[in-house]
Protein backbone atom coordinates (compact mmCIF):
# COMPACT_ATOMS: atom_id res chain seq x y z
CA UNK A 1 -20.54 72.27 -88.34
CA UNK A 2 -21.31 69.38 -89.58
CA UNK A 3 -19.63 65.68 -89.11
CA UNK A 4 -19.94 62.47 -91.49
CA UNK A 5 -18.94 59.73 -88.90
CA UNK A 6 -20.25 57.13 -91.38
CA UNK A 7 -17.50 54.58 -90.64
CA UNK A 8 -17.80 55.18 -86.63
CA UNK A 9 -19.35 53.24 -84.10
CA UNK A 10 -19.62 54.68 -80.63
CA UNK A 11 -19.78 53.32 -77.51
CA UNK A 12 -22.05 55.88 -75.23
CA UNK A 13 -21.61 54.78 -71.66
CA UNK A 14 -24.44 56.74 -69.32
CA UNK A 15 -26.05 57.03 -73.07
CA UNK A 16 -29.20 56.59 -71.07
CA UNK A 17 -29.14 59.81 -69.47
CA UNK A 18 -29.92 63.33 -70.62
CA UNK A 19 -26.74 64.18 -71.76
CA UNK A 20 -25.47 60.63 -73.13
CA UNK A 21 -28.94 61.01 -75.06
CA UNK A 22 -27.95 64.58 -76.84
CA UNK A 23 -25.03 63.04 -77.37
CA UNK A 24 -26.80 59.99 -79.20
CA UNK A 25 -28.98 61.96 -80.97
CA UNK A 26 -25.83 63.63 -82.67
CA UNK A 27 -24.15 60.49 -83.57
CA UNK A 28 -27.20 59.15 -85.13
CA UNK A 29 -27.51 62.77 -86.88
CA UNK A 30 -23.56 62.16 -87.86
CA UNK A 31 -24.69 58.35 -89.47
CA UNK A 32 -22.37 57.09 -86.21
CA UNK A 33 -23.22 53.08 -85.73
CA UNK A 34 -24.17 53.75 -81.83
CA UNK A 35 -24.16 50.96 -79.27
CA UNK A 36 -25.35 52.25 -75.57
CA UNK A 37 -24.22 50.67 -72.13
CA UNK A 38 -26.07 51.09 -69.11
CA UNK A 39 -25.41 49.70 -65.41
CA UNK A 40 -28.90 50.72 -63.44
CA UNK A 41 -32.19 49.11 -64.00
CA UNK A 42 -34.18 52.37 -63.73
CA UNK A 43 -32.78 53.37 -66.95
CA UNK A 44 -34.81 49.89 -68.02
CA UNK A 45 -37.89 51.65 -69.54
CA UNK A 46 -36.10 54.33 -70.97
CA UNK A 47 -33.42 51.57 -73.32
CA UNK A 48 -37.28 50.55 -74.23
CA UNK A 49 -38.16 53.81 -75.61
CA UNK A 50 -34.94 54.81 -77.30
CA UNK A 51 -35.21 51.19 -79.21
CA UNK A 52 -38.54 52.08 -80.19
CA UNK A 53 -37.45 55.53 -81.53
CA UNK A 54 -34.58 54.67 -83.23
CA UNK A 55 -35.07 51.40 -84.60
CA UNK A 56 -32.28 49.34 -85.70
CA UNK A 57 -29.90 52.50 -85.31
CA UNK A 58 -28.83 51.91 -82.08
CA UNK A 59 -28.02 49.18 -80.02
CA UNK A 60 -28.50 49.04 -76.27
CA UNK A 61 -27.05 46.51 -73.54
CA UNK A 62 -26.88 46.67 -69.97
CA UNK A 63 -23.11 46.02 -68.49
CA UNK A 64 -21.44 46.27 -65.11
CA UNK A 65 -18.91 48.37 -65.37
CA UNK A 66 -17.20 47.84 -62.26
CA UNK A 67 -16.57 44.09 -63.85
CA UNK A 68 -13.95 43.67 -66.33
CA UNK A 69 -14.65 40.45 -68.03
CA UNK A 70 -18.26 41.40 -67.93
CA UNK A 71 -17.19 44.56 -70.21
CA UNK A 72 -14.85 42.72 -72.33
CA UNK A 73 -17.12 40.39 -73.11
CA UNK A 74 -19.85 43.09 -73.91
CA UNK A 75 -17.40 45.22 -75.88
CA UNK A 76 -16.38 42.68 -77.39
CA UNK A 77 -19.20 40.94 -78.94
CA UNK A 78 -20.89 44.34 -79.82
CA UNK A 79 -17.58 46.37 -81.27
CA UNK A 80 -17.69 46.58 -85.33
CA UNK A 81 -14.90 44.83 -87.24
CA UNK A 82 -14.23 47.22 -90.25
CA UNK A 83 -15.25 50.58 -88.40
CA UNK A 84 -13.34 52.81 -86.34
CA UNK A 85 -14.80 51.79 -82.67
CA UNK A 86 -14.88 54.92 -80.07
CA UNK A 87 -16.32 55.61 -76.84
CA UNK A 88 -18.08 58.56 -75.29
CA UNK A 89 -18.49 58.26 -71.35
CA UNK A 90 -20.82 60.06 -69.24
CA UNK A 91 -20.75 57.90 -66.67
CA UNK A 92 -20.68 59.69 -62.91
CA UNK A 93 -22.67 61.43 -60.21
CA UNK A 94 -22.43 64.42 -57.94
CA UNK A 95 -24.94 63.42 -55.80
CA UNK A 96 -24.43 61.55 -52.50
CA UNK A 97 -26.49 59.69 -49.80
CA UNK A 98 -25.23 60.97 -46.96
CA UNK A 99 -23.65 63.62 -45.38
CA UNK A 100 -19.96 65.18 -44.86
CA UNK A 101 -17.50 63.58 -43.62
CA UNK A 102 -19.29 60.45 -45.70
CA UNK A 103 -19.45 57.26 -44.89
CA UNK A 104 -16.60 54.81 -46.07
CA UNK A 105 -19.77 52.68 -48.44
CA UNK A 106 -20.16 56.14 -49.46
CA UNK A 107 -16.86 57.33 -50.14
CA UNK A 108 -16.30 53.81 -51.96
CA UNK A 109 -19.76 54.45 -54.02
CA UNK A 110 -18.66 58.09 -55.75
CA UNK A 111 -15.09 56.31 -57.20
CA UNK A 112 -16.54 53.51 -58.25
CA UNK A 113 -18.97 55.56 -60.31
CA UNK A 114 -17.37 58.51 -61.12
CA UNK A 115 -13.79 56.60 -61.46
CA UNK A 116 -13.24 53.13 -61.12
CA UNK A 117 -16.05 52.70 -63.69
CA UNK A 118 -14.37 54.83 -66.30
CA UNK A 119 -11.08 53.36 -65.79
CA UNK A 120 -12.31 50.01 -66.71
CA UNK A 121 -14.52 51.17 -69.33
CA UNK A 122 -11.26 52.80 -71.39
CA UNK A 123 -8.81 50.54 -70.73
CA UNK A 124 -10.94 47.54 -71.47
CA UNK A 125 -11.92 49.14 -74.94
CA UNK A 126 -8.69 50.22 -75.73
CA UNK A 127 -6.96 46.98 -74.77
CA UNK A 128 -9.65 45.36 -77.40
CA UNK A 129 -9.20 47.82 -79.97
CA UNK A 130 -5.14 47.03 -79.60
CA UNK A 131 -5.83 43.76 -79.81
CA UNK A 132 -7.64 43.94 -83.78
CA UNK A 133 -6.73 45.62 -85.95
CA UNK A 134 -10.28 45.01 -87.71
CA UNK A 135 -11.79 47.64 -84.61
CA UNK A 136 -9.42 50.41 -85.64
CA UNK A 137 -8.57 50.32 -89.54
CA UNK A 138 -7.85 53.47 -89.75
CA UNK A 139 -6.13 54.53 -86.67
CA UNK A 140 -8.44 56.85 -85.89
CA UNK A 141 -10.26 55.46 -82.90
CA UNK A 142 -11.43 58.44 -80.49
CA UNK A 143 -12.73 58.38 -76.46
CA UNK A 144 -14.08 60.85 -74.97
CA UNK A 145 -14.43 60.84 -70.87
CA UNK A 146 -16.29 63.37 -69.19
CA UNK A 147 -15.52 65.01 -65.92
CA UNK A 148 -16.19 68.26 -64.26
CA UNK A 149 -14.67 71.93 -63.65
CA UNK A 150 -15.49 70.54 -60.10
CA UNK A 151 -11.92 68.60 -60.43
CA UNK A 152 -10.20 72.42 -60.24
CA UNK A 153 -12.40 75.15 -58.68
CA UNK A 154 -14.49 75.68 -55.57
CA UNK A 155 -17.78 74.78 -56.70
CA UNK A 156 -19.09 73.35 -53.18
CA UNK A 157 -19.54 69.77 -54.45
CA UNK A 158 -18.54 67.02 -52.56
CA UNK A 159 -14.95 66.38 -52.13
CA UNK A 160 -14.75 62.89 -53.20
CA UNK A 161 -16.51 63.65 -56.10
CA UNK A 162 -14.17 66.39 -57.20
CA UNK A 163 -11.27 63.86 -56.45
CA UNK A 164 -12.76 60.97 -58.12
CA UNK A 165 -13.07 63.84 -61.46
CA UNK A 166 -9.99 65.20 -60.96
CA UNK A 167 -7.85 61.27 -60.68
CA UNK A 168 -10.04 61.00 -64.13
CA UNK A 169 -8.45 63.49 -65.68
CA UNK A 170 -4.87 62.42 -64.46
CA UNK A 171 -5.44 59.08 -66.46
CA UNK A 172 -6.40 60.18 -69.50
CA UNK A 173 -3.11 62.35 -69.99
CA UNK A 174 -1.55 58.68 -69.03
CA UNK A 175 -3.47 56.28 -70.98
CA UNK A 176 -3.25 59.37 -73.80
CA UNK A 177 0.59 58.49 -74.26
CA UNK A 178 0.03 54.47 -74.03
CA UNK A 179 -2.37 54.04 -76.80
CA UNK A 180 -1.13 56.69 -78.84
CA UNK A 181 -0.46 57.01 -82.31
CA UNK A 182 -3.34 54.62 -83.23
CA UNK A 183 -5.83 55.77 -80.58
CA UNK A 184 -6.98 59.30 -78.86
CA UNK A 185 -8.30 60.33 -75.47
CA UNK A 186 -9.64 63.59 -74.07
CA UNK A 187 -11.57 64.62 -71.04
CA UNK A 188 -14.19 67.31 -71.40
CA UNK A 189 -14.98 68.67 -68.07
CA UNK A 190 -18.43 71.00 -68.16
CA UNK A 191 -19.47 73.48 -65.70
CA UNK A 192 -23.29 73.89 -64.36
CA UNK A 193 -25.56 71.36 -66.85
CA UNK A 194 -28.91 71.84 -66.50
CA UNK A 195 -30.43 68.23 -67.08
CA UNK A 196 -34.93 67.77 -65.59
CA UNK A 197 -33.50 64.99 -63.01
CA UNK A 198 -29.84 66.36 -62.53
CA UNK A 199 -28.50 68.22 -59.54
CA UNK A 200 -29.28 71.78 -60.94
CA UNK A 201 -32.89 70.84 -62.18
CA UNK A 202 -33.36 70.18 -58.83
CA UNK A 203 -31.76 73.21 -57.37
CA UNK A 204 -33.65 75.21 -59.49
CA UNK A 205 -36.89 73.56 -58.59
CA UNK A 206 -36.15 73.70 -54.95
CA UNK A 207 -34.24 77.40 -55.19
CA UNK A 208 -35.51 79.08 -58.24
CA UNK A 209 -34.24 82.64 -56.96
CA UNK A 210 -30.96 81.18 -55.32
CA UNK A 211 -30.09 79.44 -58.97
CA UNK A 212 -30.75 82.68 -60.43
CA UNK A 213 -28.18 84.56 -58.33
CA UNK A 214 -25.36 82.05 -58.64
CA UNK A 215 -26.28 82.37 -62.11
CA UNK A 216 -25.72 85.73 -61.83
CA UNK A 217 -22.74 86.30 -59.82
CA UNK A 218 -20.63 83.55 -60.91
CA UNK A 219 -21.30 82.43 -64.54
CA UNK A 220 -20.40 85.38 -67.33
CA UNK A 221 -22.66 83.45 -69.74
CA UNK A 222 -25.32 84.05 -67.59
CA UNK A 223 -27.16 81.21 -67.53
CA UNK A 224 -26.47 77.18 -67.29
CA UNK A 225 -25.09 75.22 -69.66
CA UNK A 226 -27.43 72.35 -71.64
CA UNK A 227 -26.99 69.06 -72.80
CA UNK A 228 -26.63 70.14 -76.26
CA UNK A 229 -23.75 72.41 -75.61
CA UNK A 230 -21.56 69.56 -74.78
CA UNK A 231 -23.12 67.15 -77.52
CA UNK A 232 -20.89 69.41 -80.48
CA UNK A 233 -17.27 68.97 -78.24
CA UNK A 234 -18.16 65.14 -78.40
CA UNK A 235 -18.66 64.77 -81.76
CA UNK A 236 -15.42 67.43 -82.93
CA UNK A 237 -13.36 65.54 -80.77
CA UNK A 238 -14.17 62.04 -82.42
CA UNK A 239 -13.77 63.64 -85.56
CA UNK A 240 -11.20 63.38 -88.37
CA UNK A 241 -10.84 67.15 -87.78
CA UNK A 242 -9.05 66.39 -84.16
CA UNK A 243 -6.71 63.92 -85.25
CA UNK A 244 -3.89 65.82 -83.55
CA UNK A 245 -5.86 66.29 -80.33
CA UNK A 246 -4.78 63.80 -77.50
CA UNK A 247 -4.42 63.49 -73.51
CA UNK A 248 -5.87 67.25 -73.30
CA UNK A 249 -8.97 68.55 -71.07
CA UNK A 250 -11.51 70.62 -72.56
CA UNK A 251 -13.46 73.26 -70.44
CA UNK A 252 -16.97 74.35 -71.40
CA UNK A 253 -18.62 76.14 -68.34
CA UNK A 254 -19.69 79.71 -69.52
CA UNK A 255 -16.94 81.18 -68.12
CA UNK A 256 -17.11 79.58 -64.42
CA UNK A 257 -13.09 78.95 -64.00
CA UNK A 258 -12.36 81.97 -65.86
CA UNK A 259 -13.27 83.92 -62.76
CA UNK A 260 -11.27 81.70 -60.30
């Protein structure tokens, strides 16, 4: 299907990464205005490329998203009076750097990522968006947070990280109902995304045979998911065609937490 998001412009938080970039690169498809935020320098060379690819399509600006006025300030000077201003987040991480129990750094490390940073990121845009009316014409501003069938099955990742996830989801059901009717808010949480750098490229480089038999014996799809999968929720969800969609979760895991 496709979308004419001609009078968007998304925010694409983690629009750096494999996924945000699918996600990008179906925006720009959708004639979205895109601005991307990124927090870590070693996405540095790749907001290079992408600027030299897309030209003056995109915007891209490094933030810190654990800093409120820092975002505000960003968002602010980079949302689009007379569009309808969204945001897509992909911000988070499974991995960790050290092991179980975790240290307290540690523990504090996978919130701020896979939480703390999303919290401010929605509220901060959705405060600024209440504040104009010029950001939202329409009333048809649309975010979309990502988090991970981790938050409600046994998929042995780490337990802070399905907690961070699963708090995630719990606050976009709440912010859902405080920004509502003007503004949205969903939460698609994917299963097993096979991204080159991600956690299951590696376990497949490492573990080729052991991928294949999870593969096997727990996902009815039979095989993982891909960025691209995940890039046509995005877009339907910021879409005129889910106006009536707000505060829900959407599962897209092949099947994973149908066999829990």
């Amino acid at each position: 299907m496709k979308y004419d998001l001609s009078n968007y412009h998304t925010f694409v938080a983690g629009g750096l990464g494999e996924i945000g970039t699918a996600i990008v690169n179906a925006l720009v498809a959708a004639n979205s205005s895109v601005t991307i935020l990124y927090s870590s320098e070693k996405y540095s060379s790749r907001a290079l490329k992408l600027e030299q690819e897309f030209h003056d399509k995109i915007d891209i600006i490094k933030v810190d998203y654990l800093n409120s006025e820092n975002l505000y300030t960003n968002l602010s000077s980079h949302a689009m009076k007379g569009k309808t201003n969204n945001l897509v987040s992909t911000v988070g991480t499974g991995k960790v750097l050290d092991k179980y129990p975790h240290s307290t750094n540690e523990v504090k490390r996978i919130w701020d990522i896979n939480y703390f940073s999303n919290r401010n990121l929605l509220i901060t845009l959705s405060t600024l968006i209440n504040e104009s009316k010029q950001l939202n014409p329409k009333g048809l501003s649309s975010h979309v947070m990502t988090s991970s069938v981790a938050s409600k099955v046994n998929v042995n990742a780490p337990i802070d990280y399905c907690s961070a996830k699963a708090a995630l989801e719990v606050l976009v059901k709440t912010i859902a109902i405080r920004i509502s009717p003007e503004q949205r808010v969903n939460v698609i949480t994917p299963g097993h995304i096979l991204t080159s750098n991600g956690t299951w490229g590696l376990k497949t480089k490492e573990d080729p045979i052991g991928v294949s038999h999870l593969i096997n014996s727990s996902i009815p799809m039979n095989r993982l998911g891909n960025p691209r999968d995940l890039a046509s929720l995005f877009l339907f969800l910021l879409s005129k065609q889910a106006t009536y969609i707000t505060g829900s979760s959407f599962t897209i895991d092949g099947g994973i937490t149908s066999k829990s």
